[in-house]
PDB file of N, CA and C in Angstrom:
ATOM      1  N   UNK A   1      11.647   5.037 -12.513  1.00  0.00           N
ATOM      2  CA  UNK A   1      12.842   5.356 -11.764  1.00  0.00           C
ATOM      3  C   UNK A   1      13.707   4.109 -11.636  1.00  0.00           C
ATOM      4  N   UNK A   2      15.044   4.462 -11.583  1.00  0.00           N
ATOM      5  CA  UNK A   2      15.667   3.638 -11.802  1.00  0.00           C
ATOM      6  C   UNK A   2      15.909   2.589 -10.124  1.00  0.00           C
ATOM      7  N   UNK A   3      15.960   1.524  -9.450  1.00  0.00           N
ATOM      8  CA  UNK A   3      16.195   0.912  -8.203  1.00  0.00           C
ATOM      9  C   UNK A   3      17.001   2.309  -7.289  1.00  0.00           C
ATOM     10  N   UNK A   4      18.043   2.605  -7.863  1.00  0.00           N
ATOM     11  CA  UNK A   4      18.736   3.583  -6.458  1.00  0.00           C
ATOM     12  C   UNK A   4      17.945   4.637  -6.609  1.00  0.00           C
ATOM     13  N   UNK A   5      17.177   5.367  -7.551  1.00  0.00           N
ATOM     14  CA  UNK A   5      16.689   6.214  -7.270  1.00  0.00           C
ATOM     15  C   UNK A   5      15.292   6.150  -6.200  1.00  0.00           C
ATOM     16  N   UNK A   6      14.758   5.343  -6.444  1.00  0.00           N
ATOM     17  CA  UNK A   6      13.272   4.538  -5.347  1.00  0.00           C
ATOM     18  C   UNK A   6      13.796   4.659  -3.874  1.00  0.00           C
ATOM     19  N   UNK A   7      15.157   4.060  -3.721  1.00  0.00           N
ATOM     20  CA  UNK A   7      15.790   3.557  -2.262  1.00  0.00           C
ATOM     21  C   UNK A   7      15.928   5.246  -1.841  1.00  0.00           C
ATOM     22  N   UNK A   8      16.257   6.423  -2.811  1.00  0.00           N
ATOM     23  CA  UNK A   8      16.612   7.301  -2.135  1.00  0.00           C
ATOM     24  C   UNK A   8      15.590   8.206  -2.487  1.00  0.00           C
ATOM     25  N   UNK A   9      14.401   7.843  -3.129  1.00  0.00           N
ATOM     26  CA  UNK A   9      13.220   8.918  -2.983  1.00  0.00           C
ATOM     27  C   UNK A   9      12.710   8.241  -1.470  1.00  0.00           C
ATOM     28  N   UNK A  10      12.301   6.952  -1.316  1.00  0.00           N
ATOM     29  CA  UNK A  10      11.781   6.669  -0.177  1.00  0.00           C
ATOM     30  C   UNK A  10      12.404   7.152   0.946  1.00  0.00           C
ATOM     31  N   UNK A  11      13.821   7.144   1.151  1.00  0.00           N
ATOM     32  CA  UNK A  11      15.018   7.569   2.472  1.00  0.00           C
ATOM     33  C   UNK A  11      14.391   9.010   2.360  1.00  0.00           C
ATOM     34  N   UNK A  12      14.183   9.460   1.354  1.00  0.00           N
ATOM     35  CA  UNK A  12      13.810  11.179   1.686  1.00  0.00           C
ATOM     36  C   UNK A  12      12.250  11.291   2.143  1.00  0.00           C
ATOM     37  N   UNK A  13      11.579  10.425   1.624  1.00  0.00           N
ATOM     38  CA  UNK A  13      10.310  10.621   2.160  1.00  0.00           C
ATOM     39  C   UNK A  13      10.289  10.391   3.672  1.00  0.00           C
ATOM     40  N   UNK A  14      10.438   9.375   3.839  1.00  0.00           N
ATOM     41  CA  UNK A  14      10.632   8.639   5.660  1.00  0.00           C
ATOM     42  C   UNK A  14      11.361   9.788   5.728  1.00  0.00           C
ATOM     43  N   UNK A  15      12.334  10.290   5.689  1.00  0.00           N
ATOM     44  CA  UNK A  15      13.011  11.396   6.577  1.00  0.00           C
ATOM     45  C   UNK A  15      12.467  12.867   6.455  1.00  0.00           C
ATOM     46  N   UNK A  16      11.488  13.053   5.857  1.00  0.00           N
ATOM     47  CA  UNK A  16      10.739  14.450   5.758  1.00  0.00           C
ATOM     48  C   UNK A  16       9.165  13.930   6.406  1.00  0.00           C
ATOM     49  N   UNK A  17       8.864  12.525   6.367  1.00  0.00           N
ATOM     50  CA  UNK A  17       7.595  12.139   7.300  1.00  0.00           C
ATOM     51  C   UNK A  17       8.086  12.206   8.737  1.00  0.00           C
ATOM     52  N   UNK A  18       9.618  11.964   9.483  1.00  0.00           N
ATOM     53  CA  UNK A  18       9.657  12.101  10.558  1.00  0.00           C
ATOM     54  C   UNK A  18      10.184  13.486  11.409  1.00  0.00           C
ATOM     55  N   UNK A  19      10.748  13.989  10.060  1.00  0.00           N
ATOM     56  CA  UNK A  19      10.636  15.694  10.444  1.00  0.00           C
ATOM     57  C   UNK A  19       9.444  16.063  10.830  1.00  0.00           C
ATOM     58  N   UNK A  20       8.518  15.733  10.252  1.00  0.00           N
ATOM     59  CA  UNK A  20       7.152  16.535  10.723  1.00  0.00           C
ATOM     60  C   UNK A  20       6.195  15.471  11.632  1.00  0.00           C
ATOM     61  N   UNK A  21       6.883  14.823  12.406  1.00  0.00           N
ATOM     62  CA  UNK A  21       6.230  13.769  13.326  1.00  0.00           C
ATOM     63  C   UNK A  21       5.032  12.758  13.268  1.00  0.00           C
ATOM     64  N   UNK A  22       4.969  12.656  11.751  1.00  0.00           N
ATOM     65  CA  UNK A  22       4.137  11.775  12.155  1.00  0.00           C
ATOM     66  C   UNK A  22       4.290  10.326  11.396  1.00  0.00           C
ATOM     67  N   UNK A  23       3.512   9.372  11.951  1.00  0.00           N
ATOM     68  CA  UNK A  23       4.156   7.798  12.233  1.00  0.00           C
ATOM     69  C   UNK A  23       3.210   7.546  10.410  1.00  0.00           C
ATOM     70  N   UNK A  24       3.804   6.198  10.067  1.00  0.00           N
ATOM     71  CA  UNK A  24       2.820   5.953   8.658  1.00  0.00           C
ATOM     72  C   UNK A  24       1.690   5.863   8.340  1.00  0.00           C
ATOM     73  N   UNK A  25       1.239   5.387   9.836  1.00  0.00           N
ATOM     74  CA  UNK A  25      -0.484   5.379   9.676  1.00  0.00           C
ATOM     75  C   UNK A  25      -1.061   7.178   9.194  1.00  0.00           C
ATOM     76  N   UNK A  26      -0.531   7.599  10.238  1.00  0.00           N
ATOM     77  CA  UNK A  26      -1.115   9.247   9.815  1.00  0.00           C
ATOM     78  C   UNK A  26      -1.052   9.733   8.533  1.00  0.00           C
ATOM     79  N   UNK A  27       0.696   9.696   7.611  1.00  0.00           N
ATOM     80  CA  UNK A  27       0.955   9.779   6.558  1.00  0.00           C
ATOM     81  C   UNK A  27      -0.385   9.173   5.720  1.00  0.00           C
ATOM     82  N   UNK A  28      -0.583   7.859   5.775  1.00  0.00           N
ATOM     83  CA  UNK A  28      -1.215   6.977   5.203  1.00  0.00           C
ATOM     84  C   UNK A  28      -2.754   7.959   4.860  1.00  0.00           C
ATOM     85  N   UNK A  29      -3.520   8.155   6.238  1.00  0.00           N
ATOM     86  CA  UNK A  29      -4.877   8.857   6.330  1.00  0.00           C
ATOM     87  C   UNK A  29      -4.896  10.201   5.915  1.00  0.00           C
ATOM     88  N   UNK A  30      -3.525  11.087   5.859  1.00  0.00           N
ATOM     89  CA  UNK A  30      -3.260  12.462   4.857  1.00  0.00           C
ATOM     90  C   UNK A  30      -3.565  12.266   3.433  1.00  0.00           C
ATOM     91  N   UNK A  31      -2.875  11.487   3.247  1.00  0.00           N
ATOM     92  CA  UNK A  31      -2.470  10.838   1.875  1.00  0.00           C
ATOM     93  C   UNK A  31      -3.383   9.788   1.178  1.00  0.00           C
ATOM     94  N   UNK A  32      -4.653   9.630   2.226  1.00  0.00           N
ATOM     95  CA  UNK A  32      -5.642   8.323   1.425  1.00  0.00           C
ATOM     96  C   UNK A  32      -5.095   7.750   0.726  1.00  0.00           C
ATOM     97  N   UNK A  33      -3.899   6.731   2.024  1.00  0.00           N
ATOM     98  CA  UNK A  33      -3.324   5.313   1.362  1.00  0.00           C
ATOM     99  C   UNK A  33      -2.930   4.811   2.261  1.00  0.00           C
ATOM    100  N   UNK A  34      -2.979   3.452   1.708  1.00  0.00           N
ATOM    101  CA  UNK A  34      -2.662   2.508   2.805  1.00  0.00           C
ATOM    102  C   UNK A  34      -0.960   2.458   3.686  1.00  0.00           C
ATOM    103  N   UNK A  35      -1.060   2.569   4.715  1.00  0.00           N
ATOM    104  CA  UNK A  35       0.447   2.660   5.596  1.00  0.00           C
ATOM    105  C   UNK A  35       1.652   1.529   4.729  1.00  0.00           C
ATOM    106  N   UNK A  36       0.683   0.437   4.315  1.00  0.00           N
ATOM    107  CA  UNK A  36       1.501  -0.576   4.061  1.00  0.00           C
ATOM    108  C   UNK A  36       2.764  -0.285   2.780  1.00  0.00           C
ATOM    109  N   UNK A  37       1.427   0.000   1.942  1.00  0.00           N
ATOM    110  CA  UNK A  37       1.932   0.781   0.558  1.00  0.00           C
ATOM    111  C   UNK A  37       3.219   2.026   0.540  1.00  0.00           C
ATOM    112  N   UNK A  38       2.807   2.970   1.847  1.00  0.00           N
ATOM    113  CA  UNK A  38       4.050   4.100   2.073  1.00  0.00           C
ATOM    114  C   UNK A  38       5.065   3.122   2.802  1.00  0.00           C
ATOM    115  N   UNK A  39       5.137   2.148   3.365  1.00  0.00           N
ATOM    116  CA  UNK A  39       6.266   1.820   3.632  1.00  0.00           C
ATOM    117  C   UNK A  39       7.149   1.231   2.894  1.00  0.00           C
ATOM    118  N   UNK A  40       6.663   0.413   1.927  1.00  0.00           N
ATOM    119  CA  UNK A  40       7.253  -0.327   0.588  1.00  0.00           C
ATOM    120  C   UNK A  40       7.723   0.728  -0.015  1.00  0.00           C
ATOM    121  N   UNK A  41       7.180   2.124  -0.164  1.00  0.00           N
ATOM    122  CA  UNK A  41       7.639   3.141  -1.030  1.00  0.00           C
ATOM    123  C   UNK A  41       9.063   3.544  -0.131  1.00  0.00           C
ATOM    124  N   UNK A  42       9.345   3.666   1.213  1.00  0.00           N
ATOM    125  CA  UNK A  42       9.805   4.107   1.575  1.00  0.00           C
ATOM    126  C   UNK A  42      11.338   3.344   1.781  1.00  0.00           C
ATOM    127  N   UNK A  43      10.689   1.923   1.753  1.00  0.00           N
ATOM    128  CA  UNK A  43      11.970   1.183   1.468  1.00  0.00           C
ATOM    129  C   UNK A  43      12.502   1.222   0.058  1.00  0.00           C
ATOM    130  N   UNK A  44      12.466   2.040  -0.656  1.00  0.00           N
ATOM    131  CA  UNK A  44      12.547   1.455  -2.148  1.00  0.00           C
ATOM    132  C   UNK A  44      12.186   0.305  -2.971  1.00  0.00           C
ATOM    133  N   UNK A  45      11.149  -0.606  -2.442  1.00  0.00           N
ATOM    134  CA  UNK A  45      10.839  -1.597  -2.820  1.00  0.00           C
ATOM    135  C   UNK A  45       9.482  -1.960  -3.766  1.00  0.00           C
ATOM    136  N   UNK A  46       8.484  -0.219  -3.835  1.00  0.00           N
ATOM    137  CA  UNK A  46       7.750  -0.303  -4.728  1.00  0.00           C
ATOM    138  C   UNK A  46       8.219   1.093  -5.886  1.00  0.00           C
ATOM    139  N   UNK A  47       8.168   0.624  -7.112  1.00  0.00           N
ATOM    140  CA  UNK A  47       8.078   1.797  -7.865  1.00  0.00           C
ATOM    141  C   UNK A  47       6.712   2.698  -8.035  1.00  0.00           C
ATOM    142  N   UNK A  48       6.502   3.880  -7.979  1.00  0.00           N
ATOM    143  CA  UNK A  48       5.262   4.339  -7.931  1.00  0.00           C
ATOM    144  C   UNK A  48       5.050   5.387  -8.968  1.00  0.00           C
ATOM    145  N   UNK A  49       3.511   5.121  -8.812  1.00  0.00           N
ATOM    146  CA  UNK A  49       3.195   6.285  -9.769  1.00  0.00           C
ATOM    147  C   UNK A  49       3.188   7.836  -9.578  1.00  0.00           C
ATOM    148  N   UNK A  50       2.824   8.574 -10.470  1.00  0.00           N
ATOM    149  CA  UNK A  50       2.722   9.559 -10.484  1.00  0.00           C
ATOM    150  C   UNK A  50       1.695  10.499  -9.317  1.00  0.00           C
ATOM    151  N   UNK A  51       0.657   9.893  -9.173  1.00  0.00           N
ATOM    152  CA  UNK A  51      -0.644  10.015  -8.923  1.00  0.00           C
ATOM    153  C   UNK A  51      -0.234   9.898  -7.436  1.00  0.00           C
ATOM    154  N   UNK A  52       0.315   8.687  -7.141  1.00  0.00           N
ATOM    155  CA  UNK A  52       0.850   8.453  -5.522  1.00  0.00           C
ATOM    156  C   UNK A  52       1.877   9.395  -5.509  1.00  0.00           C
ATOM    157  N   UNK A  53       3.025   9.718  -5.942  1.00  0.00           N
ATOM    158  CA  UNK A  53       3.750  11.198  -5.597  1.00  0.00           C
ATOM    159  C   UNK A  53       2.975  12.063  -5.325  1.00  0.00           C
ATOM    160  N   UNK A  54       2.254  12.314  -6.168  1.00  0.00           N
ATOM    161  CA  UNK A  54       1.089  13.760  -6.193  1.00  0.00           C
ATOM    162  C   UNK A  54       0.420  13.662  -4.440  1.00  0.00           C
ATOM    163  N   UNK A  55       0.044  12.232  -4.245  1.00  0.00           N
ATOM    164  CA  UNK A  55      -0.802  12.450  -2.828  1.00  0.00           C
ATOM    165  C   UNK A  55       0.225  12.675  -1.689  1.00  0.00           C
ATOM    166  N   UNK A  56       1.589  11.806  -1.969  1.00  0.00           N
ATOM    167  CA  UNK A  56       2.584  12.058  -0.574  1.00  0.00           C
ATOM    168  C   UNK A  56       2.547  13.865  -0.716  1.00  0.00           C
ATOM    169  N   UNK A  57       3.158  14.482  -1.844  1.00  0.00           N
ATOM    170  CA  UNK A  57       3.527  15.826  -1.968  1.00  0.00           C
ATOM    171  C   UNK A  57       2.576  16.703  -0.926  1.00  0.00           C
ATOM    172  N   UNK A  58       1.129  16.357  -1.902  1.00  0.00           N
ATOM    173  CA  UNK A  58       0.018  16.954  -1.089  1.00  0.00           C
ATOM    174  C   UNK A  58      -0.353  16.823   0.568  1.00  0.00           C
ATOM    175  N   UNK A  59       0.079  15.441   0.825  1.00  0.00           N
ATOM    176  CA  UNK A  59      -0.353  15.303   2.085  1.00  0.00           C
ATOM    177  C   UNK A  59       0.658  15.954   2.954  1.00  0.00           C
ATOM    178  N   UNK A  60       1.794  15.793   2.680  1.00  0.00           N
ATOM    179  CA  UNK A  60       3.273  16.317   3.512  1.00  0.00           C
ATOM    180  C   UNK A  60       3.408  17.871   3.161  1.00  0.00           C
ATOM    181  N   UNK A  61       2.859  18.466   2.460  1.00  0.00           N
ATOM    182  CA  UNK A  61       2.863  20.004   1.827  1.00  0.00           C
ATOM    183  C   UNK A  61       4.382  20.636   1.942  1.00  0.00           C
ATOM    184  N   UNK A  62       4.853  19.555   0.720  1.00  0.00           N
ATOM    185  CA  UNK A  62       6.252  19.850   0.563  1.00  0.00           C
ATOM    186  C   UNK A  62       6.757  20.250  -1.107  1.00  0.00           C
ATOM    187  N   UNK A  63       7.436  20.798  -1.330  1.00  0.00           N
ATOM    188  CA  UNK A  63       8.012  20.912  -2.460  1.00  0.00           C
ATOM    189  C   UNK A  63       8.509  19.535  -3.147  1.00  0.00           C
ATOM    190  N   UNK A  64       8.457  19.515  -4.063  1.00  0.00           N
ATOM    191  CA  UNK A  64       8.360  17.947  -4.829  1.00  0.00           C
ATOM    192  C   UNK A  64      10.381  17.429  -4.594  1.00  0.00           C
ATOM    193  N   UNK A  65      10.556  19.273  -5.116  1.00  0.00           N
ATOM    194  CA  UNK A  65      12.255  18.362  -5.144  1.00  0.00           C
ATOM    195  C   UNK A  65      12.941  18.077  -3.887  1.00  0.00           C
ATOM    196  N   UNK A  66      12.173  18.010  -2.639  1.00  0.00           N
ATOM    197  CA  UNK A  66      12.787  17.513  -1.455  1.00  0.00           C
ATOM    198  C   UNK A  66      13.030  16.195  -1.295  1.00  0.00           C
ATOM    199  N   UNK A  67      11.449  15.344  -1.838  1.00  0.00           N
ATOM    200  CA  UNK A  67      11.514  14.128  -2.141  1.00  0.00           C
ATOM    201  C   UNK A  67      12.642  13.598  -3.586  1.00  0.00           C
ATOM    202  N   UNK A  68      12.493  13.910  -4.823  1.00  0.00           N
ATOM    203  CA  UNK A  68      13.570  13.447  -5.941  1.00  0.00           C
ATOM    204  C   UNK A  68      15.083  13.554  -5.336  1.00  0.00           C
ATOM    205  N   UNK A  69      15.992  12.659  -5.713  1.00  0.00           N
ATOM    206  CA  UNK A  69      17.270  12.376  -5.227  1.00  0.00           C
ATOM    207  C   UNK A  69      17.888  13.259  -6.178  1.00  0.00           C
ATOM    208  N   UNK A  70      18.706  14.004  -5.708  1.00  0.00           N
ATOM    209  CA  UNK A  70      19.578  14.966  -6.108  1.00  0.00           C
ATOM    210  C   UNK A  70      20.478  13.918  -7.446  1.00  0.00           C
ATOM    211  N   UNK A  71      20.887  14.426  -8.641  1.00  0.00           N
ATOM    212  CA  UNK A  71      21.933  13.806  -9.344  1.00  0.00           C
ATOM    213  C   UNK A  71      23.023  13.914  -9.459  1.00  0.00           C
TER     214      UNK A  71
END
């Protein structure tokens, strides 16, 4: 993904993790991953894999294209 796309998958993640109330640690223990790691994702500051999408999706039980930035 390209840098703006990261900044605005993460803005959608953080904003669909605080729709459903819960803080990063929780995300983190849904998602068997470290809080630290979802927050870097969330700033746009890590690019991620596939495998880590797959666990946010799963853990947040959301449709994938909520998280991808619209084009």
């Amino acid at each position: 993904m390209e840098k703006i796309e990261l900044i605005k998958f993460g803005t959608n993640l953080r904003q669909k993790r605080k729709e459903l109330g819960l803080t990063l640690e929780a995300l983190g223990h849904l998602a068997e991953m470290d809080s630290k790691h979802i927050a870097k994702v969330e700033k746009g500051q890590k690019d991620i894999r596939l495998s880590t999408v797959i666990k946010l999706i799963w853990a947040l039980e959301v449709d994938p294209g909520e998280l991808f930035p619209k084009k």
